[in-house]
Protein backbone atom coordinates (compact mmCIF):
# COMPACT_ATOMS: atom_id res chain seq x y z
CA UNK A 1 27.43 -2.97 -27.03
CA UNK A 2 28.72 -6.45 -26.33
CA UNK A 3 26.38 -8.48 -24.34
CA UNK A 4 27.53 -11.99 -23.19
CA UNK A 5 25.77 -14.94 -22.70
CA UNK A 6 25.19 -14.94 -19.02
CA UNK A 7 24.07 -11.40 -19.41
CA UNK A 8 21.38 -12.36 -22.11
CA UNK A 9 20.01 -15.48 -19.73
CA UNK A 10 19.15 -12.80 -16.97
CA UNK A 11 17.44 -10.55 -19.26
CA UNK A 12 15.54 -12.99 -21.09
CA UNK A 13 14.53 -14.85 -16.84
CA UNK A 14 13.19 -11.00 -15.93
CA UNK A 15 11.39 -10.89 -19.01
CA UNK A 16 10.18 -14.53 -18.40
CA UNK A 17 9.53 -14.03 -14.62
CA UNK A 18 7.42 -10.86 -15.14
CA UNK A 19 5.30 -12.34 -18.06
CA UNK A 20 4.39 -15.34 -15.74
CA UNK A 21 3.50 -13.03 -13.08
CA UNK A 22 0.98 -10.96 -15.27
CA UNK A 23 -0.33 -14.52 -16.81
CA UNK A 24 -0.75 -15.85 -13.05
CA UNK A 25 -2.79 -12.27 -12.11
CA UNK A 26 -4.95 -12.67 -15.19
CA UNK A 27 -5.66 -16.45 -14.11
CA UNK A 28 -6.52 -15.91 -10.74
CA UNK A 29 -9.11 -12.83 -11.78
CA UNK A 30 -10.68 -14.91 -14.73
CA UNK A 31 -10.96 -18.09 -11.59
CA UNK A 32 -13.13 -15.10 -9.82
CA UNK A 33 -15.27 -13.44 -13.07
CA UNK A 34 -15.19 -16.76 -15.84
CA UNK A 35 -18.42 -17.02 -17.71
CA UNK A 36 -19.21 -18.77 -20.92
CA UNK A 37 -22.05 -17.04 -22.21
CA UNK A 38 -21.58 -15.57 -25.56
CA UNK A 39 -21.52 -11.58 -26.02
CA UNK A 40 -24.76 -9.50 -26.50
CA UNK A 41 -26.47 -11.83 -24.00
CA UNK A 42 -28.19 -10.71 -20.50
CA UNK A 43 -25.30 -12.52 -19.23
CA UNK A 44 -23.09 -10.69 -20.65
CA UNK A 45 -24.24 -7.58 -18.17
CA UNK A 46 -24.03 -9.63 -15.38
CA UNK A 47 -20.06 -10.56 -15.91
CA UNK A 48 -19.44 -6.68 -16.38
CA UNK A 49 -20.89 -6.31 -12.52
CA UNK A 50 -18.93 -9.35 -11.29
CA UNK A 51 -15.50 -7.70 -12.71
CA UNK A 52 -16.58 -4.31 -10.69
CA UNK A 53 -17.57 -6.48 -7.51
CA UNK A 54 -13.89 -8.30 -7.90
CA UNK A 55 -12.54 -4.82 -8.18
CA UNK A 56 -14.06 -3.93 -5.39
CA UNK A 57 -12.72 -6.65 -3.56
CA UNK A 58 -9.34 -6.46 -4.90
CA UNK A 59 -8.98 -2.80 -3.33
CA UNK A 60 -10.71 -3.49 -0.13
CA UNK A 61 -9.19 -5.11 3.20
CA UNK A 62 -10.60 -8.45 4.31
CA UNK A 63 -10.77 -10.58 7.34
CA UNK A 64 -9.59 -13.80 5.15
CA UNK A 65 -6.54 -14.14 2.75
CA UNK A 66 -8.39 -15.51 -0.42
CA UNK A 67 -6.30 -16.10 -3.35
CA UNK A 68 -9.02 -17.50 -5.40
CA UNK A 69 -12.81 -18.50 -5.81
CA UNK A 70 -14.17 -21.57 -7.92
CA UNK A 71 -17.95 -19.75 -7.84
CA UNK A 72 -19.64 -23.02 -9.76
CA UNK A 73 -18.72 -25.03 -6.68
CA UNK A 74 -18.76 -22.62 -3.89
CA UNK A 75 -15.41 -23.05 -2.78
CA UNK A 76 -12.68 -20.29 -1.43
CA UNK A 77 -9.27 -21.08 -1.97
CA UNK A 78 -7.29 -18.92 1.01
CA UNK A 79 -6.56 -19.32 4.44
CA UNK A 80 -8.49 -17.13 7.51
CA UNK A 81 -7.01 -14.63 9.88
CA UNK A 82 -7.86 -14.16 13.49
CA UNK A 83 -10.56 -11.96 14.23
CA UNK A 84 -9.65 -10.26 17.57
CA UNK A 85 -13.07 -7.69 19.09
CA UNK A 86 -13.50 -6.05 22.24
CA UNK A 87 -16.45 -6.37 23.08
CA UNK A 88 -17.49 -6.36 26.88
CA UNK A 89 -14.32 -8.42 27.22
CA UNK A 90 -11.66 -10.14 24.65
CA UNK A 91 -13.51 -11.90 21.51
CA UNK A 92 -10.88 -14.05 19.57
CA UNK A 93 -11.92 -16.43 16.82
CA UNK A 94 -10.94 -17.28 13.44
CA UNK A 95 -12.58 -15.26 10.41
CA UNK A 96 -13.30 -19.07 8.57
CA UNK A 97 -16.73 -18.51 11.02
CA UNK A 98 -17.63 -16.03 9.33
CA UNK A 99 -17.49 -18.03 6.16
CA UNK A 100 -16.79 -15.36 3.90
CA UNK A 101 -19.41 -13.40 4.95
CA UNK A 102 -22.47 -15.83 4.59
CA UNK A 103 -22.96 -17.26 8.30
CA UNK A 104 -23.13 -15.70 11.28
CA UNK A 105 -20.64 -16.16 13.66
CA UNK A 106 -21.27 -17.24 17.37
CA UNK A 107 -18.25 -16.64 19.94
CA UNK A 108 -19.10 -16.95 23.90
CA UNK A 109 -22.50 -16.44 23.73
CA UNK A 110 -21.99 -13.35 21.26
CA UNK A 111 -23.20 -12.92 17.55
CA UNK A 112 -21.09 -10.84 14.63
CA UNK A 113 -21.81 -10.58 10.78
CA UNK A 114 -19.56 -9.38 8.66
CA UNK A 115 -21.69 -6.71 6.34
CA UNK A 116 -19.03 -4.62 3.93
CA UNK A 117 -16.15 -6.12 5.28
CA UNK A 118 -16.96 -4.67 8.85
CA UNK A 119 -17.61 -6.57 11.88
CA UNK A 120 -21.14 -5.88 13.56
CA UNK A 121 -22.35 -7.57 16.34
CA UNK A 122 -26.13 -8.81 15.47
CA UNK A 123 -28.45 -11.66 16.67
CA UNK A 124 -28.49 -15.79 15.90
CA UNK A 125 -30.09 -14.82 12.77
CA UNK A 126 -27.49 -12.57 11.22
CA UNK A 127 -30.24 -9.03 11.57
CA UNK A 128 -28.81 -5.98 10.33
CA UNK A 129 -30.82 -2.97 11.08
CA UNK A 130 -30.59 0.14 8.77
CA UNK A 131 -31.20 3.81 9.54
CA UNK A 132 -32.31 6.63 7.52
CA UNK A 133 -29.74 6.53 5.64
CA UNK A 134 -29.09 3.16 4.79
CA UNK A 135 -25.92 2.83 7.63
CA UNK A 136 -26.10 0.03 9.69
CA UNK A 137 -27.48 0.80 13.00
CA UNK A 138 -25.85 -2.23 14.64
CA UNK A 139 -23.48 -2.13 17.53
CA UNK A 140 -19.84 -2.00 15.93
CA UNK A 141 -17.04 -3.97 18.87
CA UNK A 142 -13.85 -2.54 18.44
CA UNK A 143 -12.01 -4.55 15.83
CA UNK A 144 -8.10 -4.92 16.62
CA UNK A 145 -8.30 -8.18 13.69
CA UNK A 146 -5.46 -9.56 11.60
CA UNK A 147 -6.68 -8.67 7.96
CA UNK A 148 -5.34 -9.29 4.83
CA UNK A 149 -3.61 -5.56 5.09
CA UNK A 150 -2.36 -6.27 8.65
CA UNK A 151 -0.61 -9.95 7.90
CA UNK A 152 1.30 -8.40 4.54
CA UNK A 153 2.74 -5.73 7.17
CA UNK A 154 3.88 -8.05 9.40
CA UNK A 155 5.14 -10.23 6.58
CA UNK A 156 6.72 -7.65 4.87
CA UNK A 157 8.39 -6.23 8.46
CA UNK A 158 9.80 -9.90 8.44
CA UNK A 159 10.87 -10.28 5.09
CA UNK A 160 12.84 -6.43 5.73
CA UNK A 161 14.42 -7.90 9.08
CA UNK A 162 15.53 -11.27 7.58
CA UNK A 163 16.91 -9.28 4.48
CA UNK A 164 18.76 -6.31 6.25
CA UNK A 165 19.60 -8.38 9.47
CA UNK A 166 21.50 -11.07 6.79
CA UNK A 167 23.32 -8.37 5.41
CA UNK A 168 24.32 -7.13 8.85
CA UNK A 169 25.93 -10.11 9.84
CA UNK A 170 27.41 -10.50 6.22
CA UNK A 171 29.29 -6.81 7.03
CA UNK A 172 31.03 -8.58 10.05
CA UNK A 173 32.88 -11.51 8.06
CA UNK A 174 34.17 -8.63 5.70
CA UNK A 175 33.45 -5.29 3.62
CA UNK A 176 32.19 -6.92 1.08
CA UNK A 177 28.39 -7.81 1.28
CA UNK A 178 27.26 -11.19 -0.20
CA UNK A 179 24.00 -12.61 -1.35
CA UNK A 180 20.91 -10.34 -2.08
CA UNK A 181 22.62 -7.05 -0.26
CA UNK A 182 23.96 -6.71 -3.27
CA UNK A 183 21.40 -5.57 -4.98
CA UNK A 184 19.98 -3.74 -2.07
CA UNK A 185 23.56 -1.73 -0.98
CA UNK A 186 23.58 0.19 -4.05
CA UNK A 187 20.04 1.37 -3.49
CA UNK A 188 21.39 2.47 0.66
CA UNK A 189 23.89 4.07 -0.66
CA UNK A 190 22.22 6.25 -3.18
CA UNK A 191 19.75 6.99 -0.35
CA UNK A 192 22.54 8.30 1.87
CA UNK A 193 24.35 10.13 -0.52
CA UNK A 194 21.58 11.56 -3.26
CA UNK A 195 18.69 12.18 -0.38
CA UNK A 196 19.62 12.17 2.99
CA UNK A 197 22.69 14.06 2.64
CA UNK A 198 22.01 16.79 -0.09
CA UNK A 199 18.53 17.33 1.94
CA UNK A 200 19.52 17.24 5.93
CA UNK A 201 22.82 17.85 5.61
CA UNK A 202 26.02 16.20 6.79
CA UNK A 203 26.27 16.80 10.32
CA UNK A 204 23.22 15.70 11.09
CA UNK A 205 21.57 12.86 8.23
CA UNK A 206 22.29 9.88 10.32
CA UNK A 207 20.09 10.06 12.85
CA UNK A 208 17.26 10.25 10.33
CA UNK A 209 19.00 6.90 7.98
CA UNK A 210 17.00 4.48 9.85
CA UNK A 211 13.32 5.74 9.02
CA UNK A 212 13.88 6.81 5.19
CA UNK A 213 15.42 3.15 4.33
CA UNK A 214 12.39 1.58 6.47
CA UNK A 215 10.00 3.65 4.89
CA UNK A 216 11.59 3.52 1.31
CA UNK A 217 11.48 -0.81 1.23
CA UNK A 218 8.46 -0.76 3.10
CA UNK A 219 6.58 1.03 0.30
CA UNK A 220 7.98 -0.33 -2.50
CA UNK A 221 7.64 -3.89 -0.91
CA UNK A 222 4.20 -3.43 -0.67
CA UNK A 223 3.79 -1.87 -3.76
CA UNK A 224 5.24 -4.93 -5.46
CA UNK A 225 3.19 -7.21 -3.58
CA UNK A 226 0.47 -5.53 -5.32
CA UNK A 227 1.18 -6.15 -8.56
CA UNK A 228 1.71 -10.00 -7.49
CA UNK A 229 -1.38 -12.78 -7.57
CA UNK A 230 -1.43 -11.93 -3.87
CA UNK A 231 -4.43 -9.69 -4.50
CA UNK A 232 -3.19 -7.18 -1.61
CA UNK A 233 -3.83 -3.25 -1.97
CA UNK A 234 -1.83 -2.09 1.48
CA UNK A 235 0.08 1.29 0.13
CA UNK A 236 -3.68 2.09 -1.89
CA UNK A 237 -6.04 2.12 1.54
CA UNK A 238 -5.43 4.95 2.76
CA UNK A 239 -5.51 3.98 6.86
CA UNK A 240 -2.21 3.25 5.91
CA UNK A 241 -0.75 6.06 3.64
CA UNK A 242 -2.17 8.23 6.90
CA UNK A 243 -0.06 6.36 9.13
CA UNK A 244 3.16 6.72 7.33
CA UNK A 245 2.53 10.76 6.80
CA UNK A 246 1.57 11.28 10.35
CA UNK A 247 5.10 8.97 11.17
CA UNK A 248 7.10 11.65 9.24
CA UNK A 249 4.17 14.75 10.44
CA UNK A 250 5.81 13.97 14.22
CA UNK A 251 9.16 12.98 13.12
CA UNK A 252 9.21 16.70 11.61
CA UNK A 253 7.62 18.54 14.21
CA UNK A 254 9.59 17.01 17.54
CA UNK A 255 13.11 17.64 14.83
CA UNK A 256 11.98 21.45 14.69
CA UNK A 257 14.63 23.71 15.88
CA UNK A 258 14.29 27.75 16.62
CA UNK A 259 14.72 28.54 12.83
CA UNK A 260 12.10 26.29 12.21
CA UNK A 261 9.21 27.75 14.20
CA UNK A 262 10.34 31.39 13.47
CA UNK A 263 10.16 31.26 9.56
CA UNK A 264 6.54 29.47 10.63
CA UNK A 265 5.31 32.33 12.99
CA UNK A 266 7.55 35.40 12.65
CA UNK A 267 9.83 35.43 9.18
CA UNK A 268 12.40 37.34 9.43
CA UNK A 269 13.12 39.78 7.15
CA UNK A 270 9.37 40.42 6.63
CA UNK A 271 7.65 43.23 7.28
CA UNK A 272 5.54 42.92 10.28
CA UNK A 273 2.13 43.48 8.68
CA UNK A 274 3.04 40.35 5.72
CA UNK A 275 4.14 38.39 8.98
CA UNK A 276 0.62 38.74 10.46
CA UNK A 277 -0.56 37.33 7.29
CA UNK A 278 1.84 34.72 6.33
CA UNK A 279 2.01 33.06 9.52
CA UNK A 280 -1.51 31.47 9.34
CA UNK A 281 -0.58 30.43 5.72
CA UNK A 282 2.44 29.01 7.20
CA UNK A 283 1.01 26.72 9.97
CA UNK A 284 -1.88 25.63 7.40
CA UNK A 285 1.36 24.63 5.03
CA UNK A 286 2.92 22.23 8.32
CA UNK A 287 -0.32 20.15 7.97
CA UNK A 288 -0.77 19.91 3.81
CA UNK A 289 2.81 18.47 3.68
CA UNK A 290 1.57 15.07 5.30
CA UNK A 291 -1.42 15.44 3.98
CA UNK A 292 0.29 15.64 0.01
CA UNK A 293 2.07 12.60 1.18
CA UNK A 294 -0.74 10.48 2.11
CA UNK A 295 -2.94 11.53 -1.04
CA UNK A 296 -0.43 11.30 -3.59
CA UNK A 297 0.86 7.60 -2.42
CA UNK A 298 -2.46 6.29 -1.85
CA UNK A 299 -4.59 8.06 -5.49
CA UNK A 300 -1.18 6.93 -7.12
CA UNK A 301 -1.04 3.11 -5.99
CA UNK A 302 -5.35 2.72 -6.35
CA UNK A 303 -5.35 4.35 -9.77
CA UNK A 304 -2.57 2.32 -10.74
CA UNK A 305 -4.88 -0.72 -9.24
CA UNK A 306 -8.14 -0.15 -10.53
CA UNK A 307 -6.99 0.56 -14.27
CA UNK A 308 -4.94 -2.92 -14.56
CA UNK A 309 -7.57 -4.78 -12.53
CA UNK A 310 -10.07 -3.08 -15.07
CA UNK A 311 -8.19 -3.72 -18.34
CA UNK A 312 -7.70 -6.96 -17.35
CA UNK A 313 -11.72 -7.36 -16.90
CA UNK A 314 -11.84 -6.36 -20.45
CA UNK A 315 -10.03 -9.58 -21.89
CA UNK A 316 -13.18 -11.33 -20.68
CA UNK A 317 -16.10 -8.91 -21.68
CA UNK A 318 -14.71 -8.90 -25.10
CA UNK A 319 -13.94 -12.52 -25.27
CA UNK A 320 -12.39 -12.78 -28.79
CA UNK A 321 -9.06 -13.24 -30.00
CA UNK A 322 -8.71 -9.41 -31.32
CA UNK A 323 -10.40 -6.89 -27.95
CA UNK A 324 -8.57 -9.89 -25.57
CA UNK A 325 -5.14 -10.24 -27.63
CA UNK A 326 -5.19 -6.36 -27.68
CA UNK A 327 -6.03 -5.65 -24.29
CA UNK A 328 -4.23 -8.11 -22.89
CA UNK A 329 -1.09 -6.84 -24.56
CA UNK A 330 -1.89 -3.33 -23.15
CA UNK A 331 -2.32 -4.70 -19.82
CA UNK A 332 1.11 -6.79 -19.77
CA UNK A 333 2.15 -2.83 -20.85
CA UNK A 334 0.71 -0.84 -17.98
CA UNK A 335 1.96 -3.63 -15.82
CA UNK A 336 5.54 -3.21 -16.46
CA UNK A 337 4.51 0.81 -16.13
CA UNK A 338 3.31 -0.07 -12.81
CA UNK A 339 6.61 -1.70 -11.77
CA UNK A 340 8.10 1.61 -12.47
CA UNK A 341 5.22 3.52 -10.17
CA UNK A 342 6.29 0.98 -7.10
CA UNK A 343 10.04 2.39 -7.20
CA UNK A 344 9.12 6.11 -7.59
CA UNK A 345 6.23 6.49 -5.34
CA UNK A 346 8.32 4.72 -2.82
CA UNK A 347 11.34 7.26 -3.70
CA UNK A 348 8.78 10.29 -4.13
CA UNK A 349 8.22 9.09 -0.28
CA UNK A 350 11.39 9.03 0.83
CA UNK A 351 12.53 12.50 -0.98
CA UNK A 352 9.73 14.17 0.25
CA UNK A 353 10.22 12.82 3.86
CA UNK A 354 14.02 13.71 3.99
CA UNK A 355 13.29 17.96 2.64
CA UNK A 356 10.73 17.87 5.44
CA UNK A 357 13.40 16.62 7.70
CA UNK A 358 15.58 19.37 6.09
CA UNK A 359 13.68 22.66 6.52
CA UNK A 360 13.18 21.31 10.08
CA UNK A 361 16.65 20.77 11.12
CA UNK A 362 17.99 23.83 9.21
CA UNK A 363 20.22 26.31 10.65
CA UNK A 364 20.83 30.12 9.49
CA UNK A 365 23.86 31.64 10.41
CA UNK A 366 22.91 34.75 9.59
CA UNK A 367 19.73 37.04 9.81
CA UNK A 368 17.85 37.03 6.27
CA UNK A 369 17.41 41.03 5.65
CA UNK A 370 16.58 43.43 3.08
């Protein structure tokens, strides 16, 4: 096969473009987990617990967007997010009070500290109480806060309105769509004519267009933003992967026509005695559809997470040209694996989303009978 010279220059920039991304993520973890002790050392312990505590944070929500930390010299290098409580009344502040934990913050009179990455209101000096069980026993104000997880949404929801909007008004100057839709109106079209269609059918697929493109670019937005310096893990809490299954839960249940329900509660063409039986089976099966959705996207997208963040914590425990060349080689590997994972858990989403939509909206002509 012939390629031309334009055609190499783009494959050698994606090539380019993804190795500077994977050399950017390793740079910002090794600002978080550098040490210069030499192996064997009681140091040497201590930098295995700072890679799991920077995992930890890594998969965890926050109240501040940090990119970075300089530990020697104490310094943070982010930007914080408004902290909005109720809490006998409105408290709005900025999360830069908190000071990444390590103060207390004072709003109207009121005292919060910020003990794993929850908000608990507390005295001037920062007391957390514990019960039996180690569980803070401190009085939790509802916490309606911009985190880290909150402003990617909202950025994301932008980027996916300035995107598709731009192509919207591209359609009305001619057919023909310019810029970046198209890339993107290849990927539409195989979601209207390889899922929605073959799943919901023909007659009635449209209404149901505007949620599975939302939720396919949402997801693998996100998912790419993960793999980024960003240091954001949205599509691997699971608060999230909950609220997109419960979105397609309703959005399946309120579609349900008379076909629906009866194959749930009375099949026909059953004996009555197996009906008895296989309806409770049935109804259990409405609520493990969501609930395969939410598991699968989130256990997918942390796994995928914790095992790069981890490998990559391996270049520095085995700080020498071999274990680091090696493993960093094998991380550069499961990163390009994890590009992969961001496009089919997002179409694994969709797919799933659309037969749900399906077996809702189905109608039989005739009585099933034997």
């Amino acid at each position: 096969m012939h390629f031309k010279p334009y055609n190499i220059f783009i494959m050698q920039s994606k090539f380019l473009l993804k190795f500077l991304t994977i050399a950017l993520l390793i740079f910002s973890f090794g600002a978080n987990a550098q040490h210069e002790e030499h192996e064997g050392s009681p140091e040497q312990v201590d930098i295995k617990s700072e890679i799991k505590k920077d995992i930890d944070h890594h998969i965890q929500d926050s109240h501040s967007f940090v990119f970075t930390v300089d530990k020697e010299n104490g310094k943070y290098y982010g930007f914080p997010l408004p902290v909005i409580l109720w809490d006998n009344g409105l408290q709005v502040f900025m999360s830069s009070k908190f000071h990444h934990g390590e103060t207390v913050a004072e709003n109207n009179g009121n005292h919060y500290k910020l003990y794993h990455n929850k908000i608990y209101k507390t005295d001037a000096e920062g007391t957390i109480d514990l019960d039996d069980h180690h569980h803070p026993a401190n009085v939790k104000p509802l916490d309606f806060s911009i985190t880290k997880n909150v402003f990617m949404i909202i950025a994301t929801g932008l980027l996916m309105l300035w995107l598709f909007g731009g192509m919207a008004k591209s359609f009305k100057q001619g057919p023909i769509v310019k810029g970046a839709g198209r890339f993107f109106e290849p990927i539409i079209v195989y979601i209207r004519d390889e899922i929605a269609i073959p799943n919901i059918g023909v007659n009635k697929y449209k209404k149901y267009m505007p949620f599975l493109l939302t939720v396919f670019f949402f997801v693998w937005f996100l998912n790419l933003f993960g793999l980024t310096p960003l240091g954001v893990n949205v599509t691997g809490n699971i608060t999230i992967t909950l609220a997109l299954a419960l979105i397609t839960f309703l959005i399946t249940q309120f579609s349900g026509n008379a076909n629906y329900w009866k194959h749930i509660f009375w099949m026909p063409g059953v004996p009555v005695l197996m009906k008895i039986i296989l309806a409770p089976i049935e109804l259990l099966g409405v609520f493990i559809k969501p609930f395969a959705l939410m598991i699968r996207l989130y256990a997918n997208i942390m796994a995928g997470h914790i095992v790069l963040y981890s490998l990559i914590g391996l270049i520095f425990v085995f700080q020498n040209w071999i274990g680091s060349g090696l493993t960093f080689m094998l991380s550069f590997a499961i990163s390009l694996i994890e590009l992969l994972v961001a496009l089919l858990q997002a179409y694994i989403f969709t797919m799933l989303s659309a037969l749900y939509f399906g077996f809702a909206v189905e109608e039989h002509e005739h009585e099933e009978a034997h």
